[in-house]
PDB file of N, CA and C in Angstrom:
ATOM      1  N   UNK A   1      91.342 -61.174  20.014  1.00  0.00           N
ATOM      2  CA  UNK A   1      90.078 -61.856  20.200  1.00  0.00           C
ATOM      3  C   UNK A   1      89.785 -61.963  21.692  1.00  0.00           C
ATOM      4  N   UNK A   2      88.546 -61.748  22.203  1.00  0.00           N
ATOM      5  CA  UNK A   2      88.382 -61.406  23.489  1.00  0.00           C
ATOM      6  C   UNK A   2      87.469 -62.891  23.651  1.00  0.00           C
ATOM      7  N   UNK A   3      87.590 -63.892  24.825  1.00  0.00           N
ATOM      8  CA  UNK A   3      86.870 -64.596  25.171  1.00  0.00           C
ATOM      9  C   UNK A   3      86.762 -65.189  26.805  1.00  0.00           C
ATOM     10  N   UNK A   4      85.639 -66.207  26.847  1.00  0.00           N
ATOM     11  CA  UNK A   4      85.564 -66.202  28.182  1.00  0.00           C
ATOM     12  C   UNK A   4      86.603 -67.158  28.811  1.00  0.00           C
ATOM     13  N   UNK A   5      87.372 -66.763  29.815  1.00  0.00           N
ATOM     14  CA  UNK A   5      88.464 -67.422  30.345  1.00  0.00           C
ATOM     15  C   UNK A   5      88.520 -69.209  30.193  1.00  0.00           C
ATOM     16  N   UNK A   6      86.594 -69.603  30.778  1.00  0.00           N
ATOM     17  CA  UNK A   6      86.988 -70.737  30.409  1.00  0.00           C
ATOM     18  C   UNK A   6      87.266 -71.336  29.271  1.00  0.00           C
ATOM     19  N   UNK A   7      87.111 -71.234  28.052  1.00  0.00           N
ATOM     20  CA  UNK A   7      87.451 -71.397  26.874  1.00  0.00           C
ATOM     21  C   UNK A   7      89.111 -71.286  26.058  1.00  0.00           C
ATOM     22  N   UNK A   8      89.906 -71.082  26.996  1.00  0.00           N
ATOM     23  CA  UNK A   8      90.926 -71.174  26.407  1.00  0.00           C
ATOM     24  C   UNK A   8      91.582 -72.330  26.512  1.00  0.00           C
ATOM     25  N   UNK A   9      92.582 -72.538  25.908  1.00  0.00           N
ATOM     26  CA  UNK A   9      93.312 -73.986  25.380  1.00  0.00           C
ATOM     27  C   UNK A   9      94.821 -74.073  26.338  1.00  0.00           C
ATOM     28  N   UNK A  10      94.915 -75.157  26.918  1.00  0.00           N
ATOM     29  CA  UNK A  10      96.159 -74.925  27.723  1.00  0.00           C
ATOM     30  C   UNK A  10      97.282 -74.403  27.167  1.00  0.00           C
ATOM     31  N   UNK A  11      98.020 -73.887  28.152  1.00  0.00           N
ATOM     32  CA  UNK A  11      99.618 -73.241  27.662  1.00  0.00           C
ATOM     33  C   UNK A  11      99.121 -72.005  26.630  1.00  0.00           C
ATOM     34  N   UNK A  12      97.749 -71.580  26.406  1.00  0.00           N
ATOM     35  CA  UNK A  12      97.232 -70.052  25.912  1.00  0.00           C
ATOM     36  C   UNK A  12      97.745 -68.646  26.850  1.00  0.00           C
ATOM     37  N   UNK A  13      97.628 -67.755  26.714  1.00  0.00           N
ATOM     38  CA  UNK A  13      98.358 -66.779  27.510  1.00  0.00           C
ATOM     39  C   UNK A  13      97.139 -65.906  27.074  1.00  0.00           C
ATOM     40  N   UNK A  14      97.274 -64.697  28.049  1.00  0.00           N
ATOM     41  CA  UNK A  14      96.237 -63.761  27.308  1.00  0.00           C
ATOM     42  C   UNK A  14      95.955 -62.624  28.759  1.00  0.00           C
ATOM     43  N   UNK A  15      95.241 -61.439  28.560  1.00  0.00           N
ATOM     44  CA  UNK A  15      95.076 -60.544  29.741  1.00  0.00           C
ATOM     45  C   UNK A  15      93.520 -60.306  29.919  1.00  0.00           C
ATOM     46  N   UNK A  16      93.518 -60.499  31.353  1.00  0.00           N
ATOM     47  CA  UNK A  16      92.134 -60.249  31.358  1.00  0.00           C
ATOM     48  C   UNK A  16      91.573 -58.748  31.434  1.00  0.00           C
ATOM     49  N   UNK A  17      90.247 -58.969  30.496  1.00  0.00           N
ATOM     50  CA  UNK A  17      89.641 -57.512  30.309  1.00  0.00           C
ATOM     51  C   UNK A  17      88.462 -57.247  31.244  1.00  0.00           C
ATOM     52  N   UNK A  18      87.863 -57.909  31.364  1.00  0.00           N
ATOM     53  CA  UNK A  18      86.370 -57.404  31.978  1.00  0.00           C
ATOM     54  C   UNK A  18      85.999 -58.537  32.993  1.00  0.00           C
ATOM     55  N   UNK A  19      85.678 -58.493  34.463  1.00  0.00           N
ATOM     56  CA  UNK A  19      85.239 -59.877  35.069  1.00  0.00           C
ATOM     57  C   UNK A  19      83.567 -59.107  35.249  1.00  0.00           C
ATOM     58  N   UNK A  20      82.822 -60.210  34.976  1.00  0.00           N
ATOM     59  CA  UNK A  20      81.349 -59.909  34.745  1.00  0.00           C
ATOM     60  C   UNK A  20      80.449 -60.185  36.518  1.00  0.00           C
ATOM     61  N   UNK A  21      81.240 -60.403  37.361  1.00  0.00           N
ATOM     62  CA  UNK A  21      80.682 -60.752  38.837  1.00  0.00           C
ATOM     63  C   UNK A  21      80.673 -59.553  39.707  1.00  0.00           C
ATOM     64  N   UNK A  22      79.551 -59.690  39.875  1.00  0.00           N
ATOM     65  CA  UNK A  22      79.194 -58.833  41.275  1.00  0.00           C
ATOM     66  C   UNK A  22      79.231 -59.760  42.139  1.00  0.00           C
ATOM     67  N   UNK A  23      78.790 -58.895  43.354  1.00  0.00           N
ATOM     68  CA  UNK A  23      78.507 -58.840  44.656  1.00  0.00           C
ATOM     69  C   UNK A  23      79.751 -59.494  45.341  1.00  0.00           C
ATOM     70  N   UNK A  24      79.086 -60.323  46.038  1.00  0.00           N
ATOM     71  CA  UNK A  24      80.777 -61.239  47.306  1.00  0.00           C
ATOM     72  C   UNK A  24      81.075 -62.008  46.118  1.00  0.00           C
ATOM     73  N   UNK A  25      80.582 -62.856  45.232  1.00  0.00           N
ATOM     74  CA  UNK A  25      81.450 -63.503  43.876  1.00  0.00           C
ATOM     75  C   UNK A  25      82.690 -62.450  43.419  1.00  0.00           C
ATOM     76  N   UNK A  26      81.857 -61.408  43.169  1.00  0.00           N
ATOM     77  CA  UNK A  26      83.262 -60.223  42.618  1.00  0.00           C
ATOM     78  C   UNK A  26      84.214 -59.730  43.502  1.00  0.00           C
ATOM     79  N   UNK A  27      83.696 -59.811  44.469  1.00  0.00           N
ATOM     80  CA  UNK A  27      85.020 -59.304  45.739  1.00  0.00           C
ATOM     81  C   UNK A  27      86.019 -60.242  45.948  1.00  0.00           C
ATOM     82  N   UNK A  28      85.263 -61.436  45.841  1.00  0.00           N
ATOM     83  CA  UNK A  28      86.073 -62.609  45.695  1.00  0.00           C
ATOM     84  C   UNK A  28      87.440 -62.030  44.931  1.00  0.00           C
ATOM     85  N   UNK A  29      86.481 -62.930  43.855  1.00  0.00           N
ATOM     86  CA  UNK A  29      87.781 -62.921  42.697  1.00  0.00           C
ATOM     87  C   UNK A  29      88.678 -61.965  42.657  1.00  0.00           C
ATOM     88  N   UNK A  30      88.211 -60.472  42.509  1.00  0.00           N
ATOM     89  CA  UNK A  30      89.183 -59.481  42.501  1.00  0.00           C
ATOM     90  C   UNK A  30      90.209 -59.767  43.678  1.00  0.00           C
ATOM     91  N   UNK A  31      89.794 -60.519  44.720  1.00  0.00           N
ATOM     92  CA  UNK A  31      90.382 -60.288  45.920  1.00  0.00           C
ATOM     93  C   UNK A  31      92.074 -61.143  45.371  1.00  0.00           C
ATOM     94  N   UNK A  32      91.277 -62.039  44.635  1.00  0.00           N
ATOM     95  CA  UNK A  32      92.557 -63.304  43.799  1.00  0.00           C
ATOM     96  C   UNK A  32      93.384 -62.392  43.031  1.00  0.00           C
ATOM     97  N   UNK A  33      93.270 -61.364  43.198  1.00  0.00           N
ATOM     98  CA  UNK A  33      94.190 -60.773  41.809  1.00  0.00           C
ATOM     99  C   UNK A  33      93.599 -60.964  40.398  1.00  0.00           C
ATOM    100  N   UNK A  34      92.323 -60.801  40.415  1.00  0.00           N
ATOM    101  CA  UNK A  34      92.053 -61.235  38.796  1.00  0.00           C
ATOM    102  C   UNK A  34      91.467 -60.233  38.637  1.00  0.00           C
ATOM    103  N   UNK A  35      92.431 -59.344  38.122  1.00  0.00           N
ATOM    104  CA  UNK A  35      91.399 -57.820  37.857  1.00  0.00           C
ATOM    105  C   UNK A  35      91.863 -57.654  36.668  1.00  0.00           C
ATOM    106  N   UNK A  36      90.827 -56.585  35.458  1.00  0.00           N
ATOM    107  CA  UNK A  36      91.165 -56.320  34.334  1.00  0.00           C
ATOM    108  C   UNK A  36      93.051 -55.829  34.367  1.00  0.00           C
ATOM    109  N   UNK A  37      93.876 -56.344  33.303  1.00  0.00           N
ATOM    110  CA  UNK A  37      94.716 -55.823  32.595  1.00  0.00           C
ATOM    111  C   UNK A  37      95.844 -56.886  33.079  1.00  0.00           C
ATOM    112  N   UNK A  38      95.589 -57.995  34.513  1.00  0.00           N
ATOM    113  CA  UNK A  38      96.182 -58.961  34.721  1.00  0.00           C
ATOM    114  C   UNK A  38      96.496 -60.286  33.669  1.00  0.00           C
ATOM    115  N   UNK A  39      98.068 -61.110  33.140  1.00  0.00           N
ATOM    116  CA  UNK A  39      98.247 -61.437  32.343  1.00  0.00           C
ATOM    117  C   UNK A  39      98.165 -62.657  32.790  1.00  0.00           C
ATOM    118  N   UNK A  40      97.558 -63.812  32.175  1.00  0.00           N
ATOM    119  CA  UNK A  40      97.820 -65.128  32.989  1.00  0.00           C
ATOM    120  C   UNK A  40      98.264 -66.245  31.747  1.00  0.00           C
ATOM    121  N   UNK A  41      98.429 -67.285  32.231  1.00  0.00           N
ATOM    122  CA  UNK A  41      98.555 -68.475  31.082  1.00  0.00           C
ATOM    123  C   UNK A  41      97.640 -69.649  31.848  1.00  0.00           C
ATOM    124  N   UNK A  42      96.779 -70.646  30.809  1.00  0.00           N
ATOM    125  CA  UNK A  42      96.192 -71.499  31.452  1.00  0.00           C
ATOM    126  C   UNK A  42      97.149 -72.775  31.566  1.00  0.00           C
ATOM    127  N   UNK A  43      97.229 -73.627  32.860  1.00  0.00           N
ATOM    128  CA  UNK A  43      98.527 -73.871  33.166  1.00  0.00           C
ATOM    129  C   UNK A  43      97.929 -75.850  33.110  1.00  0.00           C
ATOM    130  N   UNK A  44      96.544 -75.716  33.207  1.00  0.00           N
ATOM    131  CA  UNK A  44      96.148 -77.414  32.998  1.00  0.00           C
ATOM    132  C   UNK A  44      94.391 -77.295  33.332  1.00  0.00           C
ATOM    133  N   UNK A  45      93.606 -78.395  33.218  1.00  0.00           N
ATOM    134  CA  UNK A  45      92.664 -78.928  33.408  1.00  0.00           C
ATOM    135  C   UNK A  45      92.819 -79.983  34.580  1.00  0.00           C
ATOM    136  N   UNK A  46      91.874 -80.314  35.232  1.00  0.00           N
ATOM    137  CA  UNK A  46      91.592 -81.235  35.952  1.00  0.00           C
ATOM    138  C   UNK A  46      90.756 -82.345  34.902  1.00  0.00           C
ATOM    139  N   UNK A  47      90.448 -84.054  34.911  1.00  0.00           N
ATOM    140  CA  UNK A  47      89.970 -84.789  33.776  1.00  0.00           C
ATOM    141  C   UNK A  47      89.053 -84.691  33.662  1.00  0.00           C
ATOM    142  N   UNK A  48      88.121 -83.907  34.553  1.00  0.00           N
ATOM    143  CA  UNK A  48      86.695 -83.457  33.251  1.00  0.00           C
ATOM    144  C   UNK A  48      86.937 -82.465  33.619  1.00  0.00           C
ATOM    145  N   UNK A  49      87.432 -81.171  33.139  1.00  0.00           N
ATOM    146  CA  UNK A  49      88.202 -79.961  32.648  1.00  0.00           C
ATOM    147  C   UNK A  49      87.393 -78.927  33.431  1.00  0.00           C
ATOM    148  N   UNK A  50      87.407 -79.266  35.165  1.00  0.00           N
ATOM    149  CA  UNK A  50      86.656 -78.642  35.526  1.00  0.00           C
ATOM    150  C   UNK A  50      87.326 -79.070  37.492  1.00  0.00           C
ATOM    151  N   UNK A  51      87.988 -78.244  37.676  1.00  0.00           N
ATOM    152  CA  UNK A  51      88.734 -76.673  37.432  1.00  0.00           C
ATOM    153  C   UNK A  51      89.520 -76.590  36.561  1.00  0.00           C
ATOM    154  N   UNK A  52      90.150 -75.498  36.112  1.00  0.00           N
ATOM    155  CA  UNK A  52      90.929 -74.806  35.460  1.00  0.00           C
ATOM    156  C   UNK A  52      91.899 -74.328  36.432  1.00  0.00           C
ATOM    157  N   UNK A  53      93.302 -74.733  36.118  1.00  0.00           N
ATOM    158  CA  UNK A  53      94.531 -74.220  37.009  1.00  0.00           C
ATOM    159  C   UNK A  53      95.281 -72.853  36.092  1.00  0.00           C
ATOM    160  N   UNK A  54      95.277 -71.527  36.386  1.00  0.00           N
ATOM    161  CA  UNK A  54      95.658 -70.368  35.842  1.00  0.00           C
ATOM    162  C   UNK A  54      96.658 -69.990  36.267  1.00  0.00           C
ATOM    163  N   UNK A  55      98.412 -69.707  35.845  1.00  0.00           N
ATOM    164  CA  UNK A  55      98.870 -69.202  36.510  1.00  0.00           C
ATOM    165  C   UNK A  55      98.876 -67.553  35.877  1.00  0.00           C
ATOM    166  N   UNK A  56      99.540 -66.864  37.147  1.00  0.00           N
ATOM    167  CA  UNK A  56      99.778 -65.441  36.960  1.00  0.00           C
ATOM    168  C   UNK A  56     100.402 -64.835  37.962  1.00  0.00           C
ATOM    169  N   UNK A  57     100.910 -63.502  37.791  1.00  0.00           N
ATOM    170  CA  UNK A  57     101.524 -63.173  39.437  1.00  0.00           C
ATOM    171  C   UNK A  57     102.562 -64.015  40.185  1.00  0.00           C
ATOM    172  N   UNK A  58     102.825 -64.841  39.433  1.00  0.00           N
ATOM    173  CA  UNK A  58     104.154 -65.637  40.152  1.00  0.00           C
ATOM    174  C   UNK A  58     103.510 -66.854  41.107  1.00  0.00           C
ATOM    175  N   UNK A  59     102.382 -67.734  40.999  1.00  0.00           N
ATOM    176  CA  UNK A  59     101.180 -68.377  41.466  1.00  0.00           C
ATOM    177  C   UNK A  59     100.546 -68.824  40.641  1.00  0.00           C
ATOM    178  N   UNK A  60     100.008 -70.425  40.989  1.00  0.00           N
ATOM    179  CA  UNK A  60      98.790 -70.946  40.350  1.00  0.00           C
ATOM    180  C   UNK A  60      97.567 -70.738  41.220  1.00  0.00           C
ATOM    181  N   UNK A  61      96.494 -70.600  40.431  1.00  0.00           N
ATOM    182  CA  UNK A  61      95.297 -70.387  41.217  1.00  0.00           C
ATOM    183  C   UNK A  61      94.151 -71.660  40.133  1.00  0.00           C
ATOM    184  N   UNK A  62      93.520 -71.912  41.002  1.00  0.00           N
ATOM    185  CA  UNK A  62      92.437 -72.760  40.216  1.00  0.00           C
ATOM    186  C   UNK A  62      91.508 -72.070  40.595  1.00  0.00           C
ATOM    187  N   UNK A  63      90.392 -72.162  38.979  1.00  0.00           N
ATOM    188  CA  UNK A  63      88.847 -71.746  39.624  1.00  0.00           C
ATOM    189  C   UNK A  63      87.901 -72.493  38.787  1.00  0.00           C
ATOM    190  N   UNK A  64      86.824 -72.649  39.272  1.00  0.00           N
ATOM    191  CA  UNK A  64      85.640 -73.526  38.613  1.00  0.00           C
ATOM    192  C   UNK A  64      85.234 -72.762  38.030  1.00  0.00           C
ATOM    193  N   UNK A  65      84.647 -73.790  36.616  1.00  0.00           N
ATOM    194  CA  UNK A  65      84.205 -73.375  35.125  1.00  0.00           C
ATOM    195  C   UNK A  65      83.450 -71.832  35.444  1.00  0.00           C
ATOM    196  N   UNK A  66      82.284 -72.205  36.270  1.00  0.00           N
ATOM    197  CA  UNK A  66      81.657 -71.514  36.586  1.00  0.00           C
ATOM    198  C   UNK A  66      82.237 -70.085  36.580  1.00  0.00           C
ATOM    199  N   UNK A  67      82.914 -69.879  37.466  1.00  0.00           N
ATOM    200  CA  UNK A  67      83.577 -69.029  37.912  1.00  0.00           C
ATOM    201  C   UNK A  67      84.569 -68.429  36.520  1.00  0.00           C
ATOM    202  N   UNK A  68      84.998 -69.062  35.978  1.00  0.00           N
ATOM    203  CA  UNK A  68      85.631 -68.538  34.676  1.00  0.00           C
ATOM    204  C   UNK A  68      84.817 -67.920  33.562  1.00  0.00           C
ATOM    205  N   UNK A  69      83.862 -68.024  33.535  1.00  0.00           N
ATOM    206  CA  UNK A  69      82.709 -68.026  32.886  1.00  0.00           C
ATOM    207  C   UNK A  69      82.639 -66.428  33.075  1.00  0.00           C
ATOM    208  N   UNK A  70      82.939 -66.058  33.846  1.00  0.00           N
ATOM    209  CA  UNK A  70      82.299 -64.448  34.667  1.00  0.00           C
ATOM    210  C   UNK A  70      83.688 -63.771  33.825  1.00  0.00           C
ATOM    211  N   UNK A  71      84.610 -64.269  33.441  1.00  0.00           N
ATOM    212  CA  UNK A  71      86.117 -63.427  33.318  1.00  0.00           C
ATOM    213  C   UNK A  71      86.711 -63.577  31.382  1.00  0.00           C
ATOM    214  N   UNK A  72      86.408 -62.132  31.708  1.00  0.00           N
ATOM    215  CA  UNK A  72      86.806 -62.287  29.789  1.00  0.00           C
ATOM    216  C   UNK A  72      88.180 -61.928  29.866  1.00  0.00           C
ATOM    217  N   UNK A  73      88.715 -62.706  28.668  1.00  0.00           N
ATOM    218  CA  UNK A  73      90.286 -62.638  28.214  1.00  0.00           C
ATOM    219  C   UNK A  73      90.585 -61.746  26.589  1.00  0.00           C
ATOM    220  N   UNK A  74      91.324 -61.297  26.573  1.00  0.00           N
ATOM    221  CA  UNK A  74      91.936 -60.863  25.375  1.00  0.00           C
ATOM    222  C   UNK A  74      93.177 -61.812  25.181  1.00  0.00           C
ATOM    223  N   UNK A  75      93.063 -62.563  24.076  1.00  0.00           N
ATOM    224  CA  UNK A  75      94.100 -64.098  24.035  1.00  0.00           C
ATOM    225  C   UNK A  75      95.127 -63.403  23.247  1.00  0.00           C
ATOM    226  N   UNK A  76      96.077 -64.156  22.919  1.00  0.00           N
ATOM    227  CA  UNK A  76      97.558 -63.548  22.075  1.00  0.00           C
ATOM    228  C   UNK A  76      97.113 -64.149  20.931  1.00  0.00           C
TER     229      UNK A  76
END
């Protein structure tokens, strides 16, 4: 099942397939290591669930909803 990153449930695991951002947003992110076929687990919420802490790569990274929004997952 493929969905958008922010939507997953903590301690979920899953690889990302497609990030939907252009321009400097997409350079960004890719720049984070979040490129299709990368495996991450969602590692917590902040209390209004906004950031999202992801680890992957041996690293946590946080990113706002927003920003998750752009990044589809294929979940386990």
């Amino acid at each position: 099942m493929v969905t958008a990153l922010r939507n997953m449930s903590i301690n979920q695991r899953g690889k990302i397939k497609h990030v939907n951002a252009k321009g400097e947003l997409g350079r960004r992110i890719r720049d984070m290591g979040l490129v299709p076929g990368t495996e991450l687990r969602i590692e917590g919420r902040a209390p209004l669930n906004d950031p999202v802490a992801i680890r992957m790569r041996g690293y946590t990274l946080t990113l706002r909803n927003n920003e998750a929004d752009l990044i589809s997952v294929e979940v386990d």
